[in-house]
Protein backbone atom coordinates (compact mmCIF):
# COMPACT_ATOMS: atom_id res chain seq x y z
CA UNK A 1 31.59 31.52 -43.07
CA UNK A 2 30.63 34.95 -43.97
CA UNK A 3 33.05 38.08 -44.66
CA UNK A 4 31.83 40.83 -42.05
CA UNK A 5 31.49 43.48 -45.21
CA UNK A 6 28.53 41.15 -46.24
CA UNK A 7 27.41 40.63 -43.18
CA UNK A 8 27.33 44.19 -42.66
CA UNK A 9 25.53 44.77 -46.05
CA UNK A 10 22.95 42.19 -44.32
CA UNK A 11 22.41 44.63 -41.74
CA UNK A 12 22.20 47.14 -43.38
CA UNK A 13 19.23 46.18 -45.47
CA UNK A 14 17.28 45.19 -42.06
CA UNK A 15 18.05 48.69 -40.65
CA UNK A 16 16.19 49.90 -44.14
CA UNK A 17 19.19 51.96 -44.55
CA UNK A 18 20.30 51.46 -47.48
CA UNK A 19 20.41 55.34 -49.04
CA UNK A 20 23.38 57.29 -50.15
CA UNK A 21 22.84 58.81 -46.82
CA UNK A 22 22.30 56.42 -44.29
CA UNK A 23 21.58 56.84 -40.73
CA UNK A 24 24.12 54.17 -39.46
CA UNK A 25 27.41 54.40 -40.31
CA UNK A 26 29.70 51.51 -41.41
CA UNK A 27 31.83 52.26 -37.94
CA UNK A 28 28.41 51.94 -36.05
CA UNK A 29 27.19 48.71 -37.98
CA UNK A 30 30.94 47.34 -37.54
CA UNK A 31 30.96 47.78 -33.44
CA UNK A 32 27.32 46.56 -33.64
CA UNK A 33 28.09 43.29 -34.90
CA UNK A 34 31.47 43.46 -32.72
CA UNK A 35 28.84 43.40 -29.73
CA UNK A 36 26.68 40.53 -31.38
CA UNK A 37 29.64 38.16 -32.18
CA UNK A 38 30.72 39.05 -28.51
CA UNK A 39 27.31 38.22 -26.95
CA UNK A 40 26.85 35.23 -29.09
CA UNK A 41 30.36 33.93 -28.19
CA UNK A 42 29.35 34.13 -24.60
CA UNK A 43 26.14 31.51 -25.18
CA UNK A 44 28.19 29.72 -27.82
CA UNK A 45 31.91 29.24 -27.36
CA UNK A 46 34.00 27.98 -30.07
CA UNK A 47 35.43 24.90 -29.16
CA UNK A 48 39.17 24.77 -29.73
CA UNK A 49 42.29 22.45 -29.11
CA UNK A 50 45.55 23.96 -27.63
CA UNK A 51 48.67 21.84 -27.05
CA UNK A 52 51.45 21.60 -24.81
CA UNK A 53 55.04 20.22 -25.38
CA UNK A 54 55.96 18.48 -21.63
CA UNK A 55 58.98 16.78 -20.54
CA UNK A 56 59.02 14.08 -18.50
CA UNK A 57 58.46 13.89 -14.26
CA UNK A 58 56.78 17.31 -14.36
CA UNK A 59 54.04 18.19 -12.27
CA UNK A 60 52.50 20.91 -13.59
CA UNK A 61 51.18 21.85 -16.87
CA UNK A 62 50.69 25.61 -17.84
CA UNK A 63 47.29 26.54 -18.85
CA UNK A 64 47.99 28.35 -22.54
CA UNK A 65 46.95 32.29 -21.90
CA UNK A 66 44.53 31.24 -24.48
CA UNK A 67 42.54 29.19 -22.18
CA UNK A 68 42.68 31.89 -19.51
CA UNK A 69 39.68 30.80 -17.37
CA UNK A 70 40.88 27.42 -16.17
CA UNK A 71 36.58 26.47 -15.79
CA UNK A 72 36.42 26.41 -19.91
CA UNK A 73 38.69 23.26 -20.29
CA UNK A 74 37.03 20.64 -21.14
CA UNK A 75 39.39 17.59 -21.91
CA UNK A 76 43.12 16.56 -21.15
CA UNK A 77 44.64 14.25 -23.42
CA UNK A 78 48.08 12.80 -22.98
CA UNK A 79 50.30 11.69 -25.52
CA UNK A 80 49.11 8.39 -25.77
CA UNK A 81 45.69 9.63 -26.79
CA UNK A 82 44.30 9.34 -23.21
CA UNK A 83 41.89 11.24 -21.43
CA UNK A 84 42.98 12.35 -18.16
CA UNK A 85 40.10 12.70 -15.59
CA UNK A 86 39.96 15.58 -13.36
CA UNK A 87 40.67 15.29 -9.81
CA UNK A 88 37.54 14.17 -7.89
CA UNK A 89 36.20 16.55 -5.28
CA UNK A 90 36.78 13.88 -2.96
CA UNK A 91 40.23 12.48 -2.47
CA UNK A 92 39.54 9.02 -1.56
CA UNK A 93 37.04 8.49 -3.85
CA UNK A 94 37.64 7.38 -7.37
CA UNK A 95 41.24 7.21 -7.18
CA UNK A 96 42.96 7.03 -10.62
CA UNK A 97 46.61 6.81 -12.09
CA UNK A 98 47.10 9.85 -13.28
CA UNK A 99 44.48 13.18 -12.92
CA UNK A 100 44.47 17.13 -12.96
CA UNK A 101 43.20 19.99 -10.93
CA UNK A 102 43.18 23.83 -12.13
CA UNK A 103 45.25 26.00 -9.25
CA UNK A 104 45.85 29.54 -10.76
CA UNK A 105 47.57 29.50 -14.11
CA UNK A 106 48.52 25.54 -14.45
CA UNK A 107 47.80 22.20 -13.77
CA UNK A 108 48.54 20.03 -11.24
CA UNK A 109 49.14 16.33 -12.19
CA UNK A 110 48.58 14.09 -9.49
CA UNK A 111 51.14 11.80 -10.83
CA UNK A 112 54.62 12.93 -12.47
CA UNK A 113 53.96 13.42 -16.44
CA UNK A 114 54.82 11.14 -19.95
CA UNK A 115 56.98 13.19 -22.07
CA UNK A 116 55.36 14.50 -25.31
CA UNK A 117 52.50 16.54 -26.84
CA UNK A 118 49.75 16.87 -24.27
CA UNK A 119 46.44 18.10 -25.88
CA UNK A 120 43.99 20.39 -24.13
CA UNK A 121 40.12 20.65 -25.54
CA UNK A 122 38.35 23.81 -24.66
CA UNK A 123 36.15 26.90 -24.89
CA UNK A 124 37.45 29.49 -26.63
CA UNK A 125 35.98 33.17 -26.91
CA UNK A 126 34.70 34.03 -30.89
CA UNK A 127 37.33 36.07 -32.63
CA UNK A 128 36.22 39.60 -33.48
CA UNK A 129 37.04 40.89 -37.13
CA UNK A 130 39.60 43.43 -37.81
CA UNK A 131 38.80 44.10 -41.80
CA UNK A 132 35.54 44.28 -44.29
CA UNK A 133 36.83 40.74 -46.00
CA UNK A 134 37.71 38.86 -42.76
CA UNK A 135 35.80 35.93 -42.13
CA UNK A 136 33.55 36.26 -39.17
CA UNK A 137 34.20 33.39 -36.36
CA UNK A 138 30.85 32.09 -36.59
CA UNK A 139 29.34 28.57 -36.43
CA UNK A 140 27.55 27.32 -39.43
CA UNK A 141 23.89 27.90 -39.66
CA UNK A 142 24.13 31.43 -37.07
CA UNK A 143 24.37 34.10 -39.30
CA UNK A 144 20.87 34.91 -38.41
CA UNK A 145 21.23 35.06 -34.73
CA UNK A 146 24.48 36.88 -34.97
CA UNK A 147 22.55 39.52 -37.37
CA UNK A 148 19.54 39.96 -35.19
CA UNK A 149 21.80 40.13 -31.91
CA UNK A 150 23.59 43.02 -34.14
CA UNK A 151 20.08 44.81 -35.28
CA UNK A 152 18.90 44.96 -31.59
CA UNK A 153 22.68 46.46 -31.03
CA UNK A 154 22.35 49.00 -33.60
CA UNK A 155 18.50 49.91 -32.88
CA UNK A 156 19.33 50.58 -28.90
CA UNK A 157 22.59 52.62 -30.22
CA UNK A 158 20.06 55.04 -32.07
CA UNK A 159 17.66 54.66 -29.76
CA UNK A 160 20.40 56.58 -26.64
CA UNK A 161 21.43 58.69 -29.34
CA UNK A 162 18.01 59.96 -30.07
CA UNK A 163 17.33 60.45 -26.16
CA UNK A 164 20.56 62.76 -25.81
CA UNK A 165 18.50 64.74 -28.33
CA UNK A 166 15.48 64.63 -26.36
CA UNK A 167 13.97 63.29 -28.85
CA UNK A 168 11.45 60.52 -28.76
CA UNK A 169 12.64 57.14 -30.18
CA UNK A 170 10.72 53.57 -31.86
CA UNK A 171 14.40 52.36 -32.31
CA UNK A 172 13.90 51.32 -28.36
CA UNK A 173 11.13 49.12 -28.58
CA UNK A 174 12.09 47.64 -32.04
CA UNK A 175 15.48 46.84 -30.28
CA UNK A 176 13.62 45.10 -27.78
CA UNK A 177 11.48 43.20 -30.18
CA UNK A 178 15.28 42.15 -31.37
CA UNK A 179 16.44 41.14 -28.29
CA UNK A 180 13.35 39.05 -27.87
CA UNK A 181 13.77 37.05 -31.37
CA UNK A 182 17.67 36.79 -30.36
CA UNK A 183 16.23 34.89 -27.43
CA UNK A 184 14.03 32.69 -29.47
CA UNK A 185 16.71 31.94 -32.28
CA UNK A 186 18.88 30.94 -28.96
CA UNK A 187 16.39 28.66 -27.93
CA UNK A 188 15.81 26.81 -31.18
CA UNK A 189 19.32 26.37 -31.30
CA UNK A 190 19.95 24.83 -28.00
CA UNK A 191 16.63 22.33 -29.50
CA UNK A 192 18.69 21.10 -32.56
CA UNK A 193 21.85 20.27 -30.51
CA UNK A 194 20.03 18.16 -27.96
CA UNK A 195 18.24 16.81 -30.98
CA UNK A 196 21.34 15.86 -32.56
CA UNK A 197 20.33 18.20 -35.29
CA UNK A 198 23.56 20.66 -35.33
CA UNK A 199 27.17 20.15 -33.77
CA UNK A 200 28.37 23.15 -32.01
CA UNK A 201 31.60 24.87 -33.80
């Protein structure tokens, strides 16, 4: 993965702003690729394990504030390494030993609970960076979307700025020509992992 300093540097040199005054800030560039990593985390989720210790005969397992929307687990493992299937929608159909429904902030077991590690696969929002020489929670292979999503951030940025001003702006329709290659990079993405060609981190 990539630090965000150099990431940052990246975007820079796209922006064309690379003088010993530039237009854009190492603040603005940093909440610029804040926004990216955020709006790429929405389309891409990192895929994380959380688990829980449980003792035996409960109920109820609590979803991990990590988690938080119940909708972006994807798996529940027990601790002999077995999935266990969601409730089906229908009661009577499909009836199984042991299975789980989301209500609020747990899970409800149909069936009391094995004692031991329980494992829970899911989505998890893309971590944000805090310093220059943090690593950026990015999947291999999507620097380039995250640094495009970032460009069409930072153009748009200038772009309102310039309009307080009253001033006429091409940062607005560059930003759009951004957001429109974002779109496309998406796309050929979502190709290679139905293609087999790239596993989703």
């Amino acid at each position: 993965m990539t630090h965000r300093a150099a990431l940052r540097d990246a975007l820079r040199v796209r922006l064309e702003d690379t003088t010993l005054s530039p237009l854009w800030t190492d603040a603005m560039l940093n909440e610029a690729l804040a926004g990216a990593i955020r709006a790429y985390g929405l389309r891409i989720p990192k895929q994380a394990t959380t688990t829980v210790d449980v003792s035996a005969g409960v109920t109820e397992l609590p979803i991990p504030a990590g988690i938080g929307d119940p909708t972006r687990l994807i798996r529940l493992v027990d601790p002999r390494d077995r999935v266990v299937p969601a409730a089906a929608e229908d009661p009577a159909a499909g009836m199984v030993a042991q299975s789980w429904r989301a209500w609020e902030t747990t899970l409800r077991l149909s069936q009391p609970a094995i004692a031991g590690t329980w494992r829970l696969e899911h989505l998890a929002s893309r971590q944000i960076p805090a310093t220059d020489l943090e690593e950026t929670d990015i999947g291999s292979g999507d620097e380039e979307l995250v640094l495009v999503l970032a460009l069409a951030a930072a153009l748009r940025q200038r772009a309102v700025d310039d309009g307080k001003r009253g001033a006429g702006s091409e940062m607005l329709r560059l930003a759009d020509a951004a957001r429109t290659e974002a779109a496309k990079l998406f796309a050929a993405r979502q190709r290679r992992v139905r293609g087999g060609w790239l596993t989703a981190s």
